[in-house]
Protein backbone atom coordinates (compact mmCIF):
# COMPACT_ATOMS: atom_id res chain seq x y z
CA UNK A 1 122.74 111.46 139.61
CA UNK A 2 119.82 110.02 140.96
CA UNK A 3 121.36 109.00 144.47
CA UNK A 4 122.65 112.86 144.87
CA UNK A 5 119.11 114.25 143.92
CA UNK A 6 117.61 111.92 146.61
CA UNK A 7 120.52 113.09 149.06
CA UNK A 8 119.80 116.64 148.35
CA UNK A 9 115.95 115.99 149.14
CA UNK A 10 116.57 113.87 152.48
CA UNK A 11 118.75 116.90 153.55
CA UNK A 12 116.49 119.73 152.69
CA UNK A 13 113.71 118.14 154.42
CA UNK A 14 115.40 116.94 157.45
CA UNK A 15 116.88 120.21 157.68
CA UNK A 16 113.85 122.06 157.69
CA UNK A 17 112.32 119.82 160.24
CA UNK A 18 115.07 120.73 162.61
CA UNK A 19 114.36 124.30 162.10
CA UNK A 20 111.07 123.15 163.09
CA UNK A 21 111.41 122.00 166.40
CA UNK A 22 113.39 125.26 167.11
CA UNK A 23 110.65 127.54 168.20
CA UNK A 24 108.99 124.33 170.22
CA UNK A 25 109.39 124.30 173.93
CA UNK A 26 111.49 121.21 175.52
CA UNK A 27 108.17 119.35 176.64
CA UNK A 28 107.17 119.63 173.06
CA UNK A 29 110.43 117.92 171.63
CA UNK A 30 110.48 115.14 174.37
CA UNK A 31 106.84 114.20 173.09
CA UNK A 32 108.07 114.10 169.99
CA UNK A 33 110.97 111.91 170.30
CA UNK A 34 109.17 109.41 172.83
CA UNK A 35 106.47 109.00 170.00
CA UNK A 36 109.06 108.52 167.04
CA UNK A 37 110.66 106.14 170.08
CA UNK A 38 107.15 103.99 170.17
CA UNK A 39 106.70 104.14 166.31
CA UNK A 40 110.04 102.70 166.01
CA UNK A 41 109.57 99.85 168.47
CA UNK A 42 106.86 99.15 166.71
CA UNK A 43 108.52 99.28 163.56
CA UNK A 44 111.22 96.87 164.62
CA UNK A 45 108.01 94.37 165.30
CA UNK A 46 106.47 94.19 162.28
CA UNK A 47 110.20 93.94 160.88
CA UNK A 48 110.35 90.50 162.71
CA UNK A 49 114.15 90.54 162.42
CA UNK A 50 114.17 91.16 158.47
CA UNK A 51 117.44 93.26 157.26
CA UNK A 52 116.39 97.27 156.97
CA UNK A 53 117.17 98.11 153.25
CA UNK A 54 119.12 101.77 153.06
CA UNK A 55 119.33 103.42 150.19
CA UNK A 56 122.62 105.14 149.80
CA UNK A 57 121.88 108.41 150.45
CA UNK A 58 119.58 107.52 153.18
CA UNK A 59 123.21 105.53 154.85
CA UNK A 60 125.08 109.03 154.33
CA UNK A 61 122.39 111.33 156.05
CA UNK A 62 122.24 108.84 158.94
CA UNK A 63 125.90 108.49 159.42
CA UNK A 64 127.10 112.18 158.41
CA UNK A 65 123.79 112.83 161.18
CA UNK A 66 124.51 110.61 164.37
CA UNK A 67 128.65 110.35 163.90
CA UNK A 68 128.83 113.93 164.98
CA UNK A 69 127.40 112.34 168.58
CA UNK A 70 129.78 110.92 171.23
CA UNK A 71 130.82 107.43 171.01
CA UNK A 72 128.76 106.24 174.04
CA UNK A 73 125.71 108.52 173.29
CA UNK A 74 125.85 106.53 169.88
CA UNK A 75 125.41 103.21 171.53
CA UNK A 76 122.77 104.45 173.52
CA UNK A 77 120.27 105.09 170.82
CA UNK A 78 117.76 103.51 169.84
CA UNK A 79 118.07 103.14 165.74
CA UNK A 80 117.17 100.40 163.24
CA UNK A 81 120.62 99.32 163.06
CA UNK A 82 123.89 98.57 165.25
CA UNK A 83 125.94 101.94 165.79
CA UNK A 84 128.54 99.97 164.85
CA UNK A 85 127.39 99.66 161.32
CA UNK A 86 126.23 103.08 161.04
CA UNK A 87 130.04 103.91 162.09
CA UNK A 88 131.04 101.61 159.13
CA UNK A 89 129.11 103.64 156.57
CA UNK A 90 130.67 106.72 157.78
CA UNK A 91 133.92 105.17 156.87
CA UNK A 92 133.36 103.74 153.70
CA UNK A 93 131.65 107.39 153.05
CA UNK A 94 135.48 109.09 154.40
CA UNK A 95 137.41 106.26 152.46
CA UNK A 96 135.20 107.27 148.84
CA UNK A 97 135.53 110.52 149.05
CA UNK A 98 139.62 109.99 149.36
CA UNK A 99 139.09 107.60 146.63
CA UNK A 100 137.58 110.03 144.57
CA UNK A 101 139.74 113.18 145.79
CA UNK A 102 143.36 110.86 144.86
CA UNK A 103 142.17 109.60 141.53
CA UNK A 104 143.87 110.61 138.87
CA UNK A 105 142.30 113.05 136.56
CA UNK A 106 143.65 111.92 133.61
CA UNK A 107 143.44 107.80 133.09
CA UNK A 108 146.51 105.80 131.64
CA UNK A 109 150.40 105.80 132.26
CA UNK A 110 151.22 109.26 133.01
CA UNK A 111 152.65 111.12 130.05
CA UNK A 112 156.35 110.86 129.53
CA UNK A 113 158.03 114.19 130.15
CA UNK A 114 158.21 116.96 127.42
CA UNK A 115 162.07 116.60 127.61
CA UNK A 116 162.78 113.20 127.42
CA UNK A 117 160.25 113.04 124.08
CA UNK A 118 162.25 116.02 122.50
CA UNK A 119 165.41 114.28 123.46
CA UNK A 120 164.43 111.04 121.56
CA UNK A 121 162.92 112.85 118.99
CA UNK A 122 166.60 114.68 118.41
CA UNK A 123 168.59 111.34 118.59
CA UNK A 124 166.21 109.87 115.60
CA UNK A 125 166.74 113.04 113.43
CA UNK A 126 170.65 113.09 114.15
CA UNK A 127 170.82 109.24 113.47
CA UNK A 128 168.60 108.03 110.92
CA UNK A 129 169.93 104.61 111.10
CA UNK A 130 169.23 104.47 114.51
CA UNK A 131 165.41 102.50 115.56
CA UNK A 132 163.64 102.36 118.76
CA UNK A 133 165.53 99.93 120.29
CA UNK A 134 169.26 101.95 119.89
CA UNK A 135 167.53 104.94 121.07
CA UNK A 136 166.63 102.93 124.09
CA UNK A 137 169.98 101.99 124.86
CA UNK A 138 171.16 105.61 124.54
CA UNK A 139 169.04 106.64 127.42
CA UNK A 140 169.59 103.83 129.79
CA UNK A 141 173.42 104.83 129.16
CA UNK A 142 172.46 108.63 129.97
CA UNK A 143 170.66 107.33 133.21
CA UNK A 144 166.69 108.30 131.57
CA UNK A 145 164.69 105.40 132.62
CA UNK A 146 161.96 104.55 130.13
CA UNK A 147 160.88 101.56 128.42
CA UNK A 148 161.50 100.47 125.05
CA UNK A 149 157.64 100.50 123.90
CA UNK A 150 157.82 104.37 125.26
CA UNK A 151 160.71 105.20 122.76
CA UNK A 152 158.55 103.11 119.90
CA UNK A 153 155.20 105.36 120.39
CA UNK A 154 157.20 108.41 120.86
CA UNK A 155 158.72 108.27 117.38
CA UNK A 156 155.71 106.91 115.93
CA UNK A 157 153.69 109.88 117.26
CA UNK A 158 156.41 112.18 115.82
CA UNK A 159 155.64 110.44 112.37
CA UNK A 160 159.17 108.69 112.57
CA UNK A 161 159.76 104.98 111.74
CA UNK A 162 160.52 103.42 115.10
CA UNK A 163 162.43 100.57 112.94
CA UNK A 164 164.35 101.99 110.03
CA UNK A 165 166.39 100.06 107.50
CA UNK A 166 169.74 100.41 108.17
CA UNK A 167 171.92 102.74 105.62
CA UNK A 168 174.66 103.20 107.50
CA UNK A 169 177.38 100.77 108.13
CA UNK A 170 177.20 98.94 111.92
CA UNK A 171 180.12 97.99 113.60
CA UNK A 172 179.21 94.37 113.50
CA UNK A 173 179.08 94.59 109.72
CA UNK A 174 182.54 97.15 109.89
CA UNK A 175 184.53 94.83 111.78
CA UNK A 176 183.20 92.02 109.50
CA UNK A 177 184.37 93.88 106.42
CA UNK A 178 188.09 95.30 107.20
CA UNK A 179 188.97 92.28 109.58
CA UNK A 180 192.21 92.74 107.99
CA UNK A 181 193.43 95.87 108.42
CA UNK A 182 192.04 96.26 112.42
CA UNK A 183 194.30 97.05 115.21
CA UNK A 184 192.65 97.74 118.84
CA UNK A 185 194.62 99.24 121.69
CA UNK A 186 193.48 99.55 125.32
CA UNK A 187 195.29 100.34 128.79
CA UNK A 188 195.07 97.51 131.60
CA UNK A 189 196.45 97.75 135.08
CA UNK A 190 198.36 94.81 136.59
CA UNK A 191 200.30 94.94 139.92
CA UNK A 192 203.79 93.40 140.70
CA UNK A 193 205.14 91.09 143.17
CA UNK A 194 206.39 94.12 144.73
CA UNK A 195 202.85 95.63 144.87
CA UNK A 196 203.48 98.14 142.21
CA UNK A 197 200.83 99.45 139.88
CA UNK A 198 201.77 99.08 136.21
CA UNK A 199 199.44 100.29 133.32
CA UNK A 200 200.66 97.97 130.01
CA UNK A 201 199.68 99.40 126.66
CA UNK A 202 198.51 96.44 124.75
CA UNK A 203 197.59 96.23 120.73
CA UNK A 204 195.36 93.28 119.18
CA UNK A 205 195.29 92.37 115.65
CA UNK A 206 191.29 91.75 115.05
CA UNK A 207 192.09 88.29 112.40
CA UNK A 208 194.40 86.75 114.25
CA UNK A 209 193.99 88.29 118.09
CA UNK A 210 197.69 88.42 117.90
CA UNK A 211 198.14 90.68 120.80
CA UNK A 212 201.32 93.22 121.31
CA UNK A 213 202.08 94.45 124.21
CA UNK A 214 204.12 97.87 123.91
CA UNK A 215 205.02 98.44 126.96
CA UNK A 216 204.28 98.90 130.89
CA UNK A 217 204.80 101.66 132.81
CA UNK A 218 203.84 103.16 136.22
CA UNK A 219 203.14 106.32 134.80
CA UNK A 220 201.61 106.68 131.37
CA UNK A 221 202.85 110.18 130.60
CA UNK A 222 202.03 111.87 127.34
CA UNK A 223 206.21 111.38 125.81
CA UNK A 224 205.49 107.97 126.91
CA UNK A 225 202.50 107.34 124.89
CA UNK A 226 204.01 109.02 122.20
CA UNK A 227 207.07 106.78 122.40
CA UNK A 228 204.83 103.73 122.02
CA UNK A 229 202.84 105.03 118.78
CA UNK A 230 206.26 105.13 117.14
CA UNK A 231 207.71 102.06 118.02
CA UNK A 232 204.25 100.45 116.48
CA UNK A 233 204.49 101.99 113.63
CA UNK A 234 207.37 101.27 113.04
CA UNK A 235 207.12 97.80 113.78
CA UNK A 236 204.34 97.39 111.47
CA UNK A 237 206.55 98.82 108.65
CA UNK A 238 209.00 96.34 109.12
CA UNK A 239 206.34 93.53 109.07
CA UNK A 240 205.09 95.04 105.88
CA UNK A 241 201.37 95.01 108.05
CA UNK A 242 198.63 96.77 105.62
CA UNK A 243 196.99 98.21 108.41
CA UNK A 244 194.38 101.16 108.32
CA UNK A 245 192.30 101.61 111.38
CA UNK A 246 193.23 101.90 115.05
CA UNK A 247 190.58 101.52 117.52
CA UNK A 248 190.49 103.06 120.64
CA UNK A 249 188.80 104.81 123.40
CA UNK A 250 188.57 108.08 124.52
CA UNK A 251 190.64 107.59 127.78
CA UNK A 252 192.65 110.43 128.80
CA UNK A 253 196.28 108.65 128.69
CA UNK A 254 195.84 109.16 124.89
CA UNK A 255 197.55 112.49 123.75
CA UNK A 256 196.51 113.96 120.59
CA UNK A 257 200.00 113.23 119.04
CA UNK A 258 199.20 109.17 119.44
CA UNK A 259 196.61 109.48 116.16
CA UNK A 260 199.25 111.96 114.59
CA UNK A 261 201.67 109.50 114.63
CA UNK A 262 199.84 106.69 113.45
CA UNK A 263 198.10 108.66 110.78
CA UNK A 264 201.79 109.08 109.00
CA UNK A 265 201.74 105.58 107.69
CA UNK A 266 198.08 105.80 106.64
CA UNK A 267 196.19 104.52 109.94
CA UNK A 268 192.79 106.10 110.80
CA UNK A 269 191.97 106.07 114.38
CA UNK A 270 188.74 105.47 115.16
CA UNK A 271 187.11 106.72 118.92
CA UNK A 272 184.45 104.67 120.57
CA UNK A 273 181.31 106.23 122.00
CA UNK A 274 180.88 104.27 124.67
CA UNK A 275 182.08 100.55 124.08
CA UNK A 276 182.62 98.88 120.88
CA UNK A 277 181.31 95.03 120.86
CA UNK A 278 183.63 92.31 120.80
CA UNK A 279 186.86 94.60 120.46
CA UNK A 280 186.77 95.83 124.17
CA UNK A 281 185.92 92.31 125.62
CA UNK A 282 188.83 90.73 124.06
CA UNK A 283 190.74 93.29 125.59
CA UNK A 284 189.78 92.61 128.78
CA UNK A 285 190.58 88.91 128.37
């Protein structure tokens, strides 16, 4: 405050003494300058090569005043310091004032978009069991880029517990549980000798990874699918197998008829969201 009320003052005076020298005749303003010349030189004397000491508003009248001259007139003056570091205050002055212009006007991280909080917020209310972490992993699947500690302070700021106890059942503890009664199925592609695509239909028991293969085919048509579903079942009859859930993905080559069948003997099929742990990377053994 004090550096801009000097700055003010320097330029109110200096800016009257320019009006002064208006009216004066050019013999007048020649004496002038020759005598602030001598006073100067003699300045510079008594100085004895000591460093000048500018104040900073003194630097940015005498820059903003003699950078509006031509480069060469510049080096032709006669001043109390180089032009060259006259030219250097004018652009640290030019580099502040884009400093000052680009900074932020709020400090900190900027603020995570309205959407992306409400969108968290909605995933902790629709799945209490869910903490900060799951919620994470939901968004990197959805493509929203934003860290874990993000998620945290959103839901604490919403008055939500970022870590909840768990009260529903995970599929770790799930799988644990009905080990027993678990069948998986999945699609893989292989290719023949003869270069031909086939897409095998392949079951795994989740106790024993016993692993059926029902059948390959170049083209997995609904009747086909179907076809499959039946012979399982049946086979599992036969074996006197206790099973009760079927997991599987959502891939299109499943018709709706596949659960239909299965659910005739008492098996549940049970969709994954995205992948299920430990189920789909046996599969893909």
């Amino acid at each position: 405050m004090i550096v801009l009320i000097r700055f003010t003052y320097l330029a109110v005076t200096n800016a009257f003494a320019v009006l002064r020298l208006l009216p004066r005749s050019d013999r007048d303003k020649d004496i002038e300058i020759l005598a602030l010349r001598h006073q100067l030189n003699v300045l510079q004397r008594h100085l004895d090569g000591r460093r000048v000491r500018f104040t900073p508003a003194e630097r940015a009248f005498l820059a903003a005043l003699v950078t509006s001259l031509p480069r060469g007139t510049i080096r032709r003056l006669q001043l109390l310091v180089s032009p060259d570091t006259i030219l250097r205050w004018h652009r640290d002055l030019l580099a502040r004032r884009h400093a000052q212009r680009s900074r932020p006007k709020r400090p900190g991280r900027p603020r995570t978009l309205a959407s992306i909080r409400r969108l968290v917020v909605r995933l902790a209310h629709e799945n209490p069991g869910w903490g900060y972490r799951r919620i994470h992993g939901e968004l990197a699947i959805l493509g929203i880029k934003v860290a874990a500690s993000t998620v945290w302070q959103i839901l604490k700021d919403a008055g939500i517990d970022p870590a909840p106890q768990r009260s529903t059942t995970t599929w770790a503890l799930f799988l644990h549980n009905q080990a027993d009664v678990i069948l998986a199925c999945d699609f893989f592609e292989t290719i023949t000798l003869a270069g031909q695509r086939l897409y095998a239909l392949a079951v795994i028991e989740h106790t024993t990874r016993r692993i059926r293969i029902l059948g390959a085919t170049a083209h997995p048509t609904a009747t086909w699918v179907t076809q499959a579903a039946r012979n399982l079942a049946m086979d599992l009859e036969d074996a006197g197998a206790s099973v009760r859930y079927m997991i599987r993905d959502r891939d299109g080559k499943f018709p709706a008829l596949f659960d239909e069948i299965l659910a005739q003997p008492g098996i549940d099929t049970v969709l994954t969201g995205v992948r299920i742990p430990r189920m789909d990377a046996i599969m893909e053994r």
